[in-house]
C-alpha atoms as a PDB file:
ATOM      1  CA  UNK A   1      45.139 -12.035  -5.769  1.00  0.00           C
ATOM      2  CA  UNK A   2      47.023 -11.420  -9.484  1.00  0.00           C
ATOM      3  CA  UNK A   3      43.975  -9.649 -10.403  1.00  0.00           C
ATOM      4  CA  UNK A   4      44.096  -7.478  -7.330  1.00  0.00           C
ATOM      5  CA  UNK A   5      47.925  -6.974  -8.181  1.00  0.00           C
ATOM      6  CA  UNK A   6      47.157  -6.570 -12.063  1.00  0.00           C
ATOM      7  CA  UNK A   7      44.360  -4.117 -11.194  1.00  0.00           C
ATOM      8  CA  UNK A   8      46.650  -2.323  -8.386  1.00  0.00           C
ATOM      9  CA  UNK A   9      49.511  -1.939 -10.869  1.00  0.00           C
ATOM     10  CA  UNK A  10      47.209  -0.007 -13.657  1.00  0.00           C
ATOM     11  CA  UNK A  11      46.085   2.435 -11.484  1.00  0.00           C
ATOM     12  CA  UNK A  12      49.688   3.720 -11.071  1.00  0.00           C
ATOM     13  CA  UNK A  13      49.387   3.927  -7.652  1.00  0.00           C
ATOM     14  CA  UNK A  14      51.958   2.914  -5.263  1.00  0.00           C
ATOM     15  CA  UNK A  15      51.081  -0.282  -2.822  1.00  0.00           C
ATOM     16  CA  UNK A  16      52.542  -2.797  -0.183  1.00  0.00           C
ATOM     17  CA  UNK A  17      51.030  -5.868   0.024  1.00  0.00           C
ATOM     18  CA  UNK A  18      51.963  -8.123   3.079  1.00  0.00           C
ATOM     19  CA  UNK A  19      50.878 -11.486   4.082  1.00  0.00           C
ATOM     20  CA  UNK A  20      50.487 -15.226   4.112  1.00  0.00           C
ATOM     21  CA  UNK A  21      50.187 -16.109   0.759  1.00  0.00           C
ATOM     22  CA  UNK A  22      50.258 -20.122   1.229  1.00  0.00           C
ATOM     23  CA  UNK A  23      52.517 -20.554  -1.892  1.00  0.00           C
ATOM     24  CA  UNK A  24      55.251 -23.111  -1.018  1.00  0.00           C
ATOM     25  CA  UNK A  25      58.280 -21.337  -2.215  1.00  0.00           C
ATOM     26  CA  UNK A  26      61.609 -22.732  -0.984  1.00  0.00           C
ATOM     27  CA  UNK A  27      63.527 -19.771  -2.515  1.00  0.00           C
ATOM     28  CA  UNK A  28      62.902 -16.949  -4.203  1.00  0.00           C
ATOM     29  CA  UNK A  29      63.065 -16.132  -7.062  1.00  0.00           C
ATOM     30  CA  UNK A  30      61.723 -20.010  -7.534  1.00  0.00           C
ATOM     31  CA  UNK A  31      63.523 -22.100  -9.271  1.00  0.00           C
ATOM     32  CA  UNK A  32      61.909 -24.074 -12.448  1.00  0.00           C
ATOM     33  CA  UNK A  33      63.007 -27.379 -11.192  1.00  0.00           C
ATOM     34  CA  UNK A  34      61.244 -27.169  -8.143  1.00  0.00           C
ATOM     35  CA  UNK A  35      58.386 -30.030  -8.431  1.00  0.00           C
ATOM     36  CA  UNK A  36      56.761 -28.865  -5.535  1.00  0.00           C
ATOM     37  CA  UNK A  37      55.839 -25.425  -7.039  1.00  0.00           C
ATOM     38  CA  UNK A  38      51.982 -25.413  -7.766  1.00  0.00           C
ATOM     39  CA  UNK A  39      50.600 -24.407 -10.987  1.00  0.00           C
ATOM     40  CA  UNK A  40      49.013 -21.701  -8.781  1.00  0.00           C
ATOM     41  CA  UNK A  41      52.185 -20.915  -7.355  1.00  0.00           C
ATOM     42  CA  UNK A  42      53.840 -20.629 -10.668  1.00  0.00           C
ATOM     43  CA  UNK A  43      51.136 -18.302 -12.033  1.00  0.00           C
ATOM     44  CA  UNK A  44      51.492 -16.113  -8.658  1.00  0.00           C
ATOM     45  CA  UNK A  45      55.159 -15.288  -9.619  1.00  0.00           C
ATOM     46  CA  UNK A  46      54.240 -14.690 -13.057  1.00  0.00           C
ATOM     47  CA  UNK A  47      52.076 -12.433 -12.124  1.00  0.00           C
ATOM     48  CA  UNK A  48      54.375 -10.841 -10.236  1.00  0.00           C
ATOM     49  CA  UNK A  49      56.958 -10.673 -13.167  1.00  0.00           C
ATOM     50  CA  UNK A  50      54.499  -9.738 -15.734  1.00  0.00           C
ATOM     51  CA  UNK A  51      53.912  -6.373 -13.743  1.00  0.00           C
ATOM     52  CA  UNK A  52      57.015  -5.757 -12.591  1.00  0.00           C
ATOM     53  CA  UNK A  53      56.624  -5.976  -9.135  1.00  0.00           C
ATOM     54  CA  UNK A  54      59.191  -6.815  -6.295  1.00  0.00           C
ATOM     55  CA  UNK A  55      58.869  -9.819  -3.350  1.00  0.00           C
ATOM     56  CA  UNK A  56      61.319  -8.476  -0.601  1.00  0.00           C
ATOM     57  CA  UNK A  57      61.149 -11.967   1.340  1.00  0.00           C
ATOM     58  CA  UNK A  58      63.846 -14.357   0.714  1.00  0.00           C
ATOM     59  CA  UNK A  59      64.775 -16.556   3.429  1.00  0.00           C
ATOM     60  CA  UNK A  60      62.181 -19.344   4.915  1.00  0.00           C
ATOM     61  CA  UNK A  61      59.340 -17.901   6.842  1.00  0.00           C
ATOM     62  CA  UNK A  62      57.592 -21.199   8.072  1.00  0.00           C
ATOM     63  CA  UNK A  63      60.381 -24.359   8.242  1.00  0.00           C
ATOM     64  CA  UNK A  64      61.473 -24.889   4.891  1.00  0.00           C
ATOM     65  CA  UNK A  65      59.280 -22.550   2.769  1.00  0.00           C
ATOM     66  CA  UNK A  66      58.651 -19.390   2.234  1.00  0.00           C
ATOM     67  CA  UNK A  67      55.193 -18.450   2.666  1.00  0.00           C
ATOM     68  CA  UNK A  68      55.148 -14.712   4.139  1.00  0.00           C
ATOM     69  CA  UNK A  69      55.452 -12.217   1.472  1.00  0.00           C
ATOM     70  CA  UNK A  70      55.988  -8.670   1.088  1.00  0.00           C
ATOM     71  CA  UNK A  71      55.129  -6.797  -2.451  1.00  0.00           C
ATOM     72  CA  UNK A  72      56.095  -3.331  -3.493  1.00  0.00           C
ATOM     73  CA  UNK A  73      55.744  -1.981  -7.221  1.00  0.00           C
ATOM     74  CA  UNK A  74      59.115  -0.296  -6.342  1.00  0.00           C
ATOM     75  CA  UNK A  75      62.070  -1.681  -5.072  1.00  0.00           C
ATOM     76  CA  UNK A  76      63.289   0.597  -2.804  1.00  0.00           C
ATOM     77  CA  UNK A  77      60.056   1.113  -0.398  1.00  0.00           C
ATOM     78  CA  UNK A  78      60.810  -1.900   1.789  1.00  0.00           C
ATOM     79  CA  UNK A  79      63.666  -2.489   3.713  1.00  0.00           C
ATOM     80  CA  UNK A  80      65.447  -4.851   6.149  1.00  0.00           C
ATOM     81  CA  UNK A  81      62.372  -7.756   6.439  1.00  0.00           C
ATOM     82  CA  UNK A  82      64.390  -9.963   7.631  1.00  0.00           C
ATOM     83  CA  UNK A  83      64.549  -8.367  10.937  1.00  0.00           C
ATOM     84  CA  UNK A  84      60.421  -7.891  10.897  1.00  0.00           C
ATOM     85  CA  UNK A  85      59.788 -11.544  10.250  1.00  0.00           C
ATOM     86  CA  UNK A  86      62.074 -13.169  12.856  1.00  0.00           C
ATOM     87  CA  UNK A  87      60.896 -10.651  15.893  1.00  0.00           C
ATOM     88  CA  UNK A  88      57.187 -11.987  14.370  1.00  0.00           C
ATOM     89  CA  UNK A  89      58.438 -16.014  14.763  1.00  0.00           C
ATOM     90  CA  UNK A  90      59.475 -15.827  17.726  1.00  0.00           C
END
């Protein structure tokens, strides 16, 4: 997935990616003193950060994590998730 998002990003090309991810974020952005961060998860947001991408999701999307993301390279293409993802929960 960061090469796909690496690779995505240098073709200057806009994208939305959307899915479960598995990476057990319990807030984003995460925080460094999380211990329950993977070293997979940890490279994922790097990733992220390194090409200046955005993760619109930032409430819990499974109990107490959040593991459904949405990723834009610009900011302003997604709005209101929140709505989306509880109509999909329920």
């Amino acid at each position: 997935m960061r090469e796909l998002i690496s690779e995505l990003r240098s073709t200057k090309k806009h994208f939305v990616l959307m899915g479960d991810f598995n990476y057990r974020f319990k807030a984003w952005p995460p925080s460094n003193t999380d211990n329950e961060i993977t070293r997979e998860a940890t490279e994922f947001y790097d990733c992220l950060e390194e090409n200046f991408v955005t993760q619109f999701v930032e409430e819990c999307t499974r109990k107490d994590a959040i593991l459904d993301l949405v990723i834009a390279d610009k900011p302003y293409v997604v709005h209101e998730t929140n709505r989306y993802w509880n109509i999909s929960r329920k």
